[in-house]
C-alpha atoms as a PDB file:
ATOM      1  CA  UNK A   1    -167.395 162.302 155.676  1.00  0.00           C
ATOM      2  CA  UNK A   2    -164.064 164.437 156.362  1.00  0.00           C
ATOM      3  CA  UNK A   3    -160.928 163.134 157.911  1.00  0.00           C
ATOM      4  CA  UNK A   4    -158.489 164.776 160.256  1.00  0.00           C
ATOM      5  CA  UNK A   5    -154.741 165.158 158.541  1.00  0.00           C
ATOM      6  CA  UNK A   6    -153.790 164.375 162.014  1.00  0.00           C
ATOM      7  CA  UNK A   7    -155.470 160.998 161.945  1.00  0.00           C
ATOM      8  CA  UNK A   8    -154.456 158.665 158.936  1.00  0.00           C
ATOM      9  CA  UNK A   9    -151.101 160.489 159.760  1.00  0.00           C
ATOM     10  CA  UNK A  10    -150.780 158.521 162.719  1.00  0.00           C
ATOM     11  CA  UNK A  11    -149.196 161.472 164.424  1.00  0.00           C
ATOM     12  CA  UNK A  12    -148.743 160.895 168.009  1.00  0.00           C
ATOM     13  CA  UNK A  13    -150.002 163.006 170.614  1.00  0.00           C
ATOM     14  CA  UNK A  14    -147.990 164.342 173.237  1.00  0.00           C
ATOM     15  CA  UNK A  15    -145.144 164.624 170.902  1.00  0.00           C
ATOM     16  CA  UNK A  16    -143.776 168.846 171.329  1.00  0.00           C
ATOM     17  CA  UNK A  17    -141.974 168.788 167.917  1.00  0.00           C
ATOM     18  CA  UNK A  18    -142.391 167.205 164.596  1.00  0.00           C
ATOM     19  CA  UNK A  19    -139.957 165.445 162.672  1.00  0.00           C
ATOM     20  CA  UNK A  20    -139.276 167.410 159.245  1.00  0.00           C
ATOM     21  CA  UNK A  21    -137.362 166.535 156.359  1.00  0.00           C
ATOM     22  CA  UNK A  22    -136.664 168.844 153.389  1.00  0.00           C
ATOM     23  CA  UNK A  23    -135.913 167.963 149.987  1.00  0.00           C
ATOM     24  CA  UNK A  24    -134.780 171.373 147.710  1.00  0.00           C
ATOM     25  CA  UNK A  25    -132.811 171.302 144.563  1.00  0.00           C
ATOM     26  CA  UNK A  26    -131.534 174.791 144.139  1.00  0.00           C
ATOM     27  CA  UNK A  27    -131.295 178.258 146.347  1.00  0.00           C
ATOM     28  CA  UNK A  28    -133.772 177.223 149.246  1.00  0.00           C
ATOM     29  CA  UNK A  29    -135.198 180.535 150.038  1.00  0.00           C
ATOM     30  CA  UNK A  30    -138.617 178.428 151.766  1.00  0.00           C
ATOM     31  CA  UNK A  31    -136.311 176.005 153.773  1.00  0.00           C
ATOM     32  CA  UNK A  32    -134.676 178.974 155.346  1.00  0.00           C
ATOM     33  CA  UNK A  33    -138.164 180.465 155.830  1.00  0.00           C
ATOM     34  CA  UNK A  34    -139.045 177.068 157.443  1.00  0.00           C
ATOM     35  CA  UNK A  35    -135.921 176.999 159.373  1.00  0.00           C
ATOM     36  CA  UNK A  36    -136.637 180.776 160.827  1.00  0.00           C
ATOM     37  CA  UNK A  37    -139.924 179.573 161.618  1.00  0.00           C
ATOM     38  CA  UNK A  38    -138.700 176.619 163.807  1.00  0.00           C
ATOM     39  CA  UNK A  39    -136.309 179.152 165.134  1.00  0.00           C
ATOM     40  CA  UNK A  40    -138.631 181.532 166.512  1.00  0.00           C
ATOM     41  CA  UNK A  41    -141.143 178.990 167.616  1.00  0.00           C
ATOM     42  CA  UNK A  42    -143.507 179.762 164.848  1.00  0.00           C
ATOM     43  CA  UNK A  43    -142.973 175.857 164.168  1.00  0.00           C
ATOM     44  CA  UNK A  44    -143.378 173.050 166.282  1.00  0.00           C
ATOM     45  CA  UNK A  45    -141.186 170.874 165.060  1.00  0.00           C
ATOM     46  CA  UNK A  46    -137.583 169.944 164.226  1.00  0.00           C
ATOM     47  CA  UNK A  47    -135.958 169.691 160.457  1.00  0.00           C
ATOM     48  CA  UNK A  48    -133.679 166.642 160.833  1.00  0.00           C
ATOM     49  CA  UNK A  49    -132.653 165.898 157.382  1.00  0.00           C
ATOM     50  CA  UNK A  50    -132.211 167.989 154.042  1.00  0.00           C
ATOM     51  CA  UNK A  51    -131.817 166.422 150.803  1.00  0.00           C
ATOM     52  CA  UNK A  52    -130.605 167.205 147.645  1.00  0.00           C
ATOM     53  CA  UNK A  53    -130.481 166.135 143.877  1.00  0.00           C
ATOM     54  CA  UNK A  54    -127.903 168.618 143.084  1.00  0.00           C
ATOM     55  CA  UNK A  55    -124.636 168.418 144.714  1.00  0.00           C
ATOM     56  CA  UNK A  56    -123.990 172.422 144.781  1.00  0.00           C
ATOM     57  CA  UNK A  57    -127.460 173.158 145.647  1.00  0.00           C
ATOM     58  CA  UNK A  58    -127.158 176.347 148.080  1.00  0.00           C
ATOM     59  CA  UNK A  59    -130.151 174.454 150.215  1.00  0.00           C
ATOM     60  CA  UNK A  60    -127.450 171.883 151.368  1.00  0.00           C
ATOM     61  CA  UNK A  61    -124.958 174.600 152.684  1.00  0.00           C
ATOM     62  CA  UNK A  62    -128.164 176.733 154.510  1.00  0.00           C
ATOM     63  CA  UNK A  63    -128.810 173.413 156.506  1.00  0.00           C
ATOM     64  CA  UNK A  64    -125.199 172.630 157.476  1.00  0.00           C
ATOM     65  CA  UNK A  65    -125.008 176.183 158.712  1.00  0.00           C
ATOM     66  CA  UNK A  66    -127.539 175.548 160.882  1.00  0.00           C
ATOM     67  CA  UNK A  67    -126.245 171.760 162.031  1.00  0.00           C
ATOM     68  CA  UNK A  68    -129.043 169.652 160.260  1.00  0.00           C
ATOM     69  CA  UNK A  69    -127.974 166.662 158.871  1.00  0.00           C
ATOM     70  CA  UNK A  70    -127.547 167.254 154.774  1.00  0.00           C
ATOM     71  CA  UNK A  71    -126.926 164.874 151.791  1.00  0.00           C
ATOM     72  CA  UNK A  72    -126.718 165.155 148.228  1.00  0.00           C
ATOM     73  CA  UNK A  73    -128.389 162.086 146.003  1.00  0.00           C
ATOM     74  CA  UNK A  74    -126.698 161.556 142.901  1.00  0.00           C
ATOM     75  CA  UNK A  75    -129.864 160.408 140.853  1.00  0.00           C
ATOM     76  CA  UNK A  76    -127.491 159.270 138.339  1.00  0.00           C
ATOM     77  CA  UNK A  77    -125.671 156.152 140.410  1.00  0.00           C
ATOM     78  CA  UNK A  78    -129.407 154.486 140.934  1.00  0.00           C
ATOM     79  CA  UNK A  79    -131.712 151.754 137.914  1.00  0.00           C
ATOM     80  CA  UNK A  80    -133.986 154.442 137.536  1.00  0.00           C
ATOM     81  CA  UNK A  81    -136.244 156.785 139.380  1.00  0.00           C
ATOM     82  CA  UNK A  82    -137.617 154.234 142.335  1.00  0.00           C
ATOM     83  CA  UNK A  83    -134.897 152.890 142.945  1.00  0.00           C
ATOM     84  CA  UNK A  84    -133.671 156.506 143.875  1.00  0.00           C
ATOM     85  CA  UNK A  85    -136.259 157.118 145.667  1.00  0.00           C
ATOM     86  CA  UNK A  86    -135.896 154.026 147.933  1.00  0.00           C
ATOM     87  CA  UNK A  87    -132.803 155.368 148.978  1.00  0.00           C
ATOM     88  CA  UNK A  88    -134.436 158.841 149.821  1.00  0.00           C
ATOM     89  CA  UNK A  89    -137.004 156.756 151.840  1.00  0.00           C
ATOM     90  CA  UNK A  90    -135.030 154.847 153.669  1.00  0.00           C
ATOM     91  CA  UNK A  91    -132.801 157.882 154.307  1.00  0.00           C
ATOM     92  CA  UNK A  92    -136.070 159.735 156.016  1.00  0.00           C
ATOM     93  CA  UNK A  93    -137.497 156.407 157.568  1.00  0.00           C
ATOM     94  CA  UNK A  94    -134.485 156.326 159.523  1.00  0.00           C
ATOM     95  CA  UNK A  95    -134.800 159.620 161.142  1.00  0.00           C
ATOM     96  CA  UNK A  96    -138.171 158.938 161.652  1.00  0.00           C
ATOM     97  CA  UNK A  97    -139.274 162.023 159.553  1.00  0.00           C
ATOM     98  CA  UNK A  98    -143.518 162.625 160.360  1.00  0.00           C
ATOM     99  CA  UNK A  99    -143.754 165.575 157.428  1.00  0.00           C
ATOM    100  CA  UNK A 100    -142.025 165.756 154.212  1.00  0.00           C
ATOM    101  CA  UNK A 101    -141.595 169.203 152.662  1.00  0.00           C
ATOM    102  CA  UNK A 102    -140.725 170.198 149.275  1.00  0.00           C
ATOM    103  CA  UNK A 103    -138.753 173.248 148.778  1.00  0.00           C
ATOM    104  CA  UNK A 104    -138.170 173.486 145.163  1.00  0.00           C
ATOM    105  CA  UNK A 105    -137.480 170.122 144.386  1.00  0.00           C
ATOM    106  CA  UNK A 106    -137.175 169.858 141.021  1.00  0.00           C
ATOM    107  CA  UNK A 107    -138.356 166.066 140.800  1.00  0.00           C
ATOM    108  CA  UNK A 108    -141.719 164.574 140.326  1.00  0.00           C
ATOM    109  CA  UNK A 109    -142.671 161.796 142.894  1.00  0.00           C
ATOM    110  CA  UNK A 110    -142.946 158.526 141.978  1.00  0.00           C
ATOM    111  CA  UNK A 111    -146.014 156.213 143.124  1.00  0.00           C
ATOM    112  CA  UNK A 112    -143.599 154.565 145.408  1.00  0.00           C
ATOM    113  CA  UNK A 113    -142.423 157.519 147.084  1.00  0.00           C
ATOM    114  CA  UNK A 114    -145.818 158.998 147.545  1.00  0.00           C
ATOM    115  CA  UNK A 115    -147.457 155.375 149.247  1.00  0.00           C
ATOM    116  CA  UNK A 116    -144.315 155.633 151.837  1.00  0.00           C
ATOM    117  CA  UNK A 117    -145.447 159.047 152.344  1.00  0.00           C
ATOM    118  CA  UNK A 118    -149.582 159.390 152.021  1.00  0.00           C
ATOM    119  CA  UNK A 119    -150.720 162.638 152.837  1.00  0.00           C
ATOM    120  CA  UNK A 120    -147.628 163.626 154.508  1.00  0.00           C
ATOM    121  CA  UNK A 121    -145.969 165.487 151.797  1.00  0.00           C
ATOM    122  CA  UNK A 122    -146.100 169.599 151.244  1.00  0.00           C
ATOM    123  CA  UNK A 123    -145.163 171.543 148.308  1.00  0.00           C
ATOM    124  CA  UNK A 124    -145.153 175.461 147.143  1.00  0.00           C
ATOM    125  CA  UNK A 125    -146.259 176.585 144.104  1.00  0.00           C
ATOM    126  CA  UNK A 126    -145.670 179.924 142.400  1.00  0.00           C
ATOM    127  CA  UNK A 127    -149.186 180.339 141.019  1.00  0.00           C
ATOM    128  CA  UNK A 128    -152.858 180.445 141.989  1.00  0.00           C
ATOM    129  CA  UNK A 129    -153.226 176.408 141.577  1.00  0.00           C
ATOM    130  CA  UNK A 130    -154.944 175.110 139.425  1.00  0.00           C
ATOM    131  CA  UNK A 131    -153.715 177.458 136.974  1.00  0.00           C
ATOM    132  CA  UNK A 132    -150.331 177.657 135.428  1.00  0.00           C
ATOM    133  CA  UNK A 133    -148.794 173.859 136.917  1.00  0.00           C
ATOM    134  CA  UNK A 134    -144.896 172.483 136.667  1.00  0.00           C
ATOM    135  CA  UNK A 135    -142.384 174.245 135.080  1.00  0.00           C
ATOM    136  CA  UNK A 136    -141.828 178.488 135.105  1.00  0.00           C
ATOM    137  CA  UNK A 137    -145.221 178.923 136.951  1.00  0.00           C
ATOM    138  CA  UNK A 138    -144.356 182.451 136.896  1.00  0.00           C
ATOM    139  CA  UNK A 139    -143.134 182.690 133.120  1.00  0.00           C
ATOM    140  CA  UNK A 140    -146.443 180.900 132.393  1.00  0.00           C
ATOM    141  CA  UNK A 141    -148.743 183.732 134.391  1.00  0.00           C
ATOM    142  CA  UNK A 142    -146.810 186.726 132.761  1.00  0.00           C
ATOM    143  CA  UNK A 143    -147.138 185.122 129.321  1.00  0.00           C
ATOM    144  CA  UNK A 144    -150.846 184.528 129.505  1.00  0.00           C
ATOM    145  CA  UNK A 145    -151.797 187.986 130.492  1.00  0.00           C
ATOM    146  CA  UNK A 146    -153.256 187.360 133.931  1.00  0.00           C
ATOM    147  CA  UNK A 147    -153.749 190.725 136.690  1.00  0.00           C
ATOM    148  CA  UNK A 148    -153.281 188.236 139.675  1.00  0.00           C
ATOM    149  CA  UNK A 149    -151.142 185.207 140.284  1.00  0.00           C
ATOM    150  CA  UNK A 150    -149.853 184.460 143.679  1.00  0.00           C
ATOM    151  CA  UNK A 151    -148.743 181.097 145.309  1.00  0.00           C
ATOM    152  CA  UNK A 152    -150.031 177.549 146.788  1.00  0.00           C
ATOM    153  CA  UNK A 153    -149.512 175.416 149.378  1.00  0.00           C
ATOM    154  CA  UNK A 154    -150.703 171.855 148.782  1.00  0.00           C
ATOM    155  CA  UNK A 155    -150.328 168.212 149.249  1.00  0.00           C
ATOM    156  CA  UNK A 156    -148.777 165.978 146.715  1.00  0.00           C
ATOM    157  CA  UNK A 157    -150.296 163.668 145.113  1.00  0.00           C
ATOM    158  CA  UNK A 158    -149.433 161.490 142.029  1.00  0.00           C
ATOM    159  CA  UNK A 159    -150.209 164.134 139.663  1.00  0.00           C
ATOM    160  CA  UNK A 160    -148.289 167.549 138.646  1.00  0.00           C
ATOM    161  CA  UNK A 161    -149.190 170.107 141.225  1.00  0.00           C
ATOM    162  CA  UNK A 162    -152.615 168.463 141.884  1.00  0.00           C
ATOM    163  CA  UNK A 163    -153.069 167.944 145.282  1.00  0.00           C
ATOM    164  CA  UNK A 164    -155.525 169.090 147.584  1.00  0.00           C
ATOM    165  CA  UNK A 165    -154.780 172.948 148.104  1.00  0.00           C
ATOM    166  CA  UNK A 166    -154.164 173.838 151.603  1.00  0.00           C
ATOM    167  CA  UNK A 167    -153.184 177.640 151.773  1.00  0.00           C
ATOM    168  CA  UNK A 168    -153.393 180.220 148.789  1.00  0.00           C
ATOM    169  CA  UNK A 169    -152.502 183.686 148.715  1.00  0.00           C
ATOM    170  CA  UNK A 170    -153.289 186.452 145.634  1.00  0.00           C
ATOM    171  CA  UNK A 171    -149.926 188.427 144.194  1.00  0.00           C
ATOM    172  CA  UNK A 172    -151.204 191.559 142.410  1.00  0.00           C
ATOM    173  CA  UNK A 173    -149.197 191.362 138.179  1.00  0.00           C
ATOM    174  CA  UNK A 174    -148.123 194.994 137.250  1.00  0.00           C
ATOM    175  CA  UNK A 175    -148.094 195.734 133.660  1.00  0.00           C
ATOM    176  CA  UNK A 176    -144.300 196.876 134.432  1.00  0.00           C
ATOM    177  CA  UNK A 177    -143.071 193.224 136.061  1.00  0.00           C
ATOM    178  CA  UNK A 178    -140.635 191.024 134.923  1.00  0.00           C
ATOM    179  CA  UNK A 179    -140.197 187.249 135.665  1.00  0.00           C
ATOM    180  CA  UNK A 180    -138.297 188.330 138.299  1.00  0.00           C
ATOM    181  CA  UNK A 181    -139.985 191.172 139.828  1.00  0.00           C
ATOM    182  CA  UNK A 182    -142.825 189.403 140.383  1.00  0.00           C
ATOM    183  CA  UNK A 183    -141.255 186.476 141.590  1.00  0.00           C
ATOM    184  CA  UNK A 184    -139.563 188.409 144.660  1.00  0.00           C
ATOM    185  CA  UNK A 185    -143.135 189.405 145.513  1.00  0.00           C
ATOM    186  CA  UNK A 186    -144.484 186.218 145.309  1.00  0.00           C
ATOM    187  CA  UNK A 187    -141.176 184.469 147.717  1.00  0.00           C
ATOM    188  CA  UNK A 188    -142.152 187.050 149.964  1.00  0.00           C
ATOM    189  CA  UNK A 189    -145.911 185.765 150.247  1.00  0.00           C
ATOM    190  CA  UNK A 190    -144.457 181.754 150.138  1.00  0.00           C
ATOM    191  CA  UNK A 191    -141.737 182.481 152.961  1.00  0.00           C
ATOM    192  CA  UNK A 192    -145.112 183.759 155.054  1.00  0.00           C
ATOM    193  CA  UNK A 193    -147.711 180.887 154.022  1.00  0.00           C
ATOM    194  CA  UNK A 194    -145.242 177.955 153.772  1.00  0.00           C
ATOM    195  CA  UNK A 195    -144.441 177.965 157.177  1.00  0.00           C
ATOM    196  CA  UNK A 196    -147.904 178.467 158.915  1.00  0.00           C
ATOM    197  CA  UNK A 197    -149.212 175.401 156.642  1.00  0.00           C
ATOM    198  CA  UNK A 198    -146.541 173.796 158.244  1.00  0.00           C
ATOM    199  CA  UNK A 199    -147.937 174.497 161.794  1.00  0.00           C
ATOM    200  CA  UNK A 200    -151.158 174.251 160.798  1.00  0.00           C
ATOM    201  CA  UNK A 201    -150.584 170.140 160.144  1.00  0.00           C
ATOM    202  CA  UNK A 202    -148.355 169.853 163.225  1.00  0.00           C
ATOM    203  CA  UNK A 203    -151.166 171.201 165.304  1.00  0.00           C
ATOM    204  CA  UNK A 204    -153.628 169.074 163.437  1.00  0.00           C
ATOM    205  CA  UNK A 205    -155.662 171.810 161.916  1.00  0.00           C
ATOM    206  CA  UNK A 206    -156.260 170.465 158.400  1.00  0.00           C
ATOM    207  CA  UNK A 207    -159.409 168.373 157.785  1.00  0.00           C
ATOM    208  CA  UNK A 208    -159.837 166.827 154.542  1.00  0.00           C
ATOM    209  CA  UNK A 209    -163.446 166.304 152.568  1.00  0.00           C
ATOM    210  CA  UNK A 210    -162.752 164.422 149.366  1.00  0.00           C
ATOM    211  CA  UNK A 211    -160.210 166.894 147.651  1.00  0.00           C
ATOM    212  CA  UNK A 212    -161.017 169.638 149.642  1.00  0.00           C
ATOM    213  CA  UNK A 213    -158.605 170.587 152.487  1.00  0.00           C
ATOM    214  CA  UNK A 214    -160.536 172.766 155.436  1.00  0.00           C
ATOM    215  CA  UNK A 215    -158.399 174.707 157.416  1.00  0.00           C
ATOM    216  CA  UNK A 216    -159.519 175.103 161.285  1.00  0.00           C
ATOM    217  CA  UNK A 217    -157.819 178.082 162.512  1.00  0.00           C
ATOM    218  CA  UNK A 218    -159.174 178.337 166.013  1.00  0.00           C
END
């Protein structure tokens, strides 16, 4: 039997926008694609809290410009890695954040974090998932050989880029690319998909059977 995302969510109806965090590390190319999306309406909900690991990350300065609330974490002042991410959880309890979204986060969740959090976290991934998970997905496709790559949408789970998959798009590999080549393609297909997953769980579109996600685009 499937379940409605919506549903063990707990995500009340009537509400007109979402509460969205963000959690990036570096450049945050998809939080400003999620940002333009909330923007133009594209996204029915509100980001009300960025977070960062890195103090100079360029995601932080992209959400002050815009007047969302953002904070740097210093993983380094906390016991350990749950600890940390207590503080992160607390941080997005209190601003009552419904949908967590990863945005290059350069951090694997612990247990802890993802029980606060059950199916309510997103990531991005720069390859056709299940192939070529964590680090340098790109590096990883252009080493192997492969003719296609592309990028993933997905929830997180306790594992390395295993979650259920919920959007995936193909990015053609020329014999002429370069790590970075290819990667501009593929940001251009994330900063497109990322943010109409997004909408797609606000709206209450994804339906879940076992580890399969079913998207319900009418």
């Amino acid at each position: 039997m499937g379940l409605e995302v919506s549903y063990f969510l707990n995500v009340s109806e009537g509400v007109e926008t979402m509460r969205l965090a963000v959690l990036a590390s570096g450049y945050g190319s998809n939080l400003q694609a999620i940002i333009n999306g909330v923007k133009s309406g594209a996204i029915d909900g509100q980001v009300v809290v960025v977070i960062s690991d890195q103090e100079n990350a360029f995601a932080l300065k992209r959400a002050r410009e815009e007047g969302i609330e953002a904070l740097f974490l210093d993983p380094g002042v906390f016991a350990g890695r749950e600890a940390y991410e207590r503080e992160i959880v607390a941080k997005l309890q209190k601003q009552q954040v419904e949908l967590v979204v990863l945005a290059g986060f350069m951090r694997l969740l612990s247990p802890y974090f993802i029980k606060a959090f059950s199916g309510r976290i997103m990531n991005i991934h720069p390859s056709l998932l299940p192939a070529f998970p964590g680090l340098d997905g790109v590096k990883q496709a252009l080493a192997y050989g492969v003719k296609v790559s592309g990028c993933t949408v997905h929830f997180v789970d306790a594992g390395l880029d295993t979650g259920a998959v919920i959007l995936q798009e193909a990015v053609n590999v020329y014999d002429s690319d370069t790590e970075e080549t290819l990667q501009q393609r593929i940001h251009k297909v994330e900063h497109r998909l990322y943010p109409r997953a997004v909408q797609l769980f606000i709206k209450g579109k994804l339906h879940l059977e076992g580890r399969r996600c079913l998207v319900n685009e009418s």
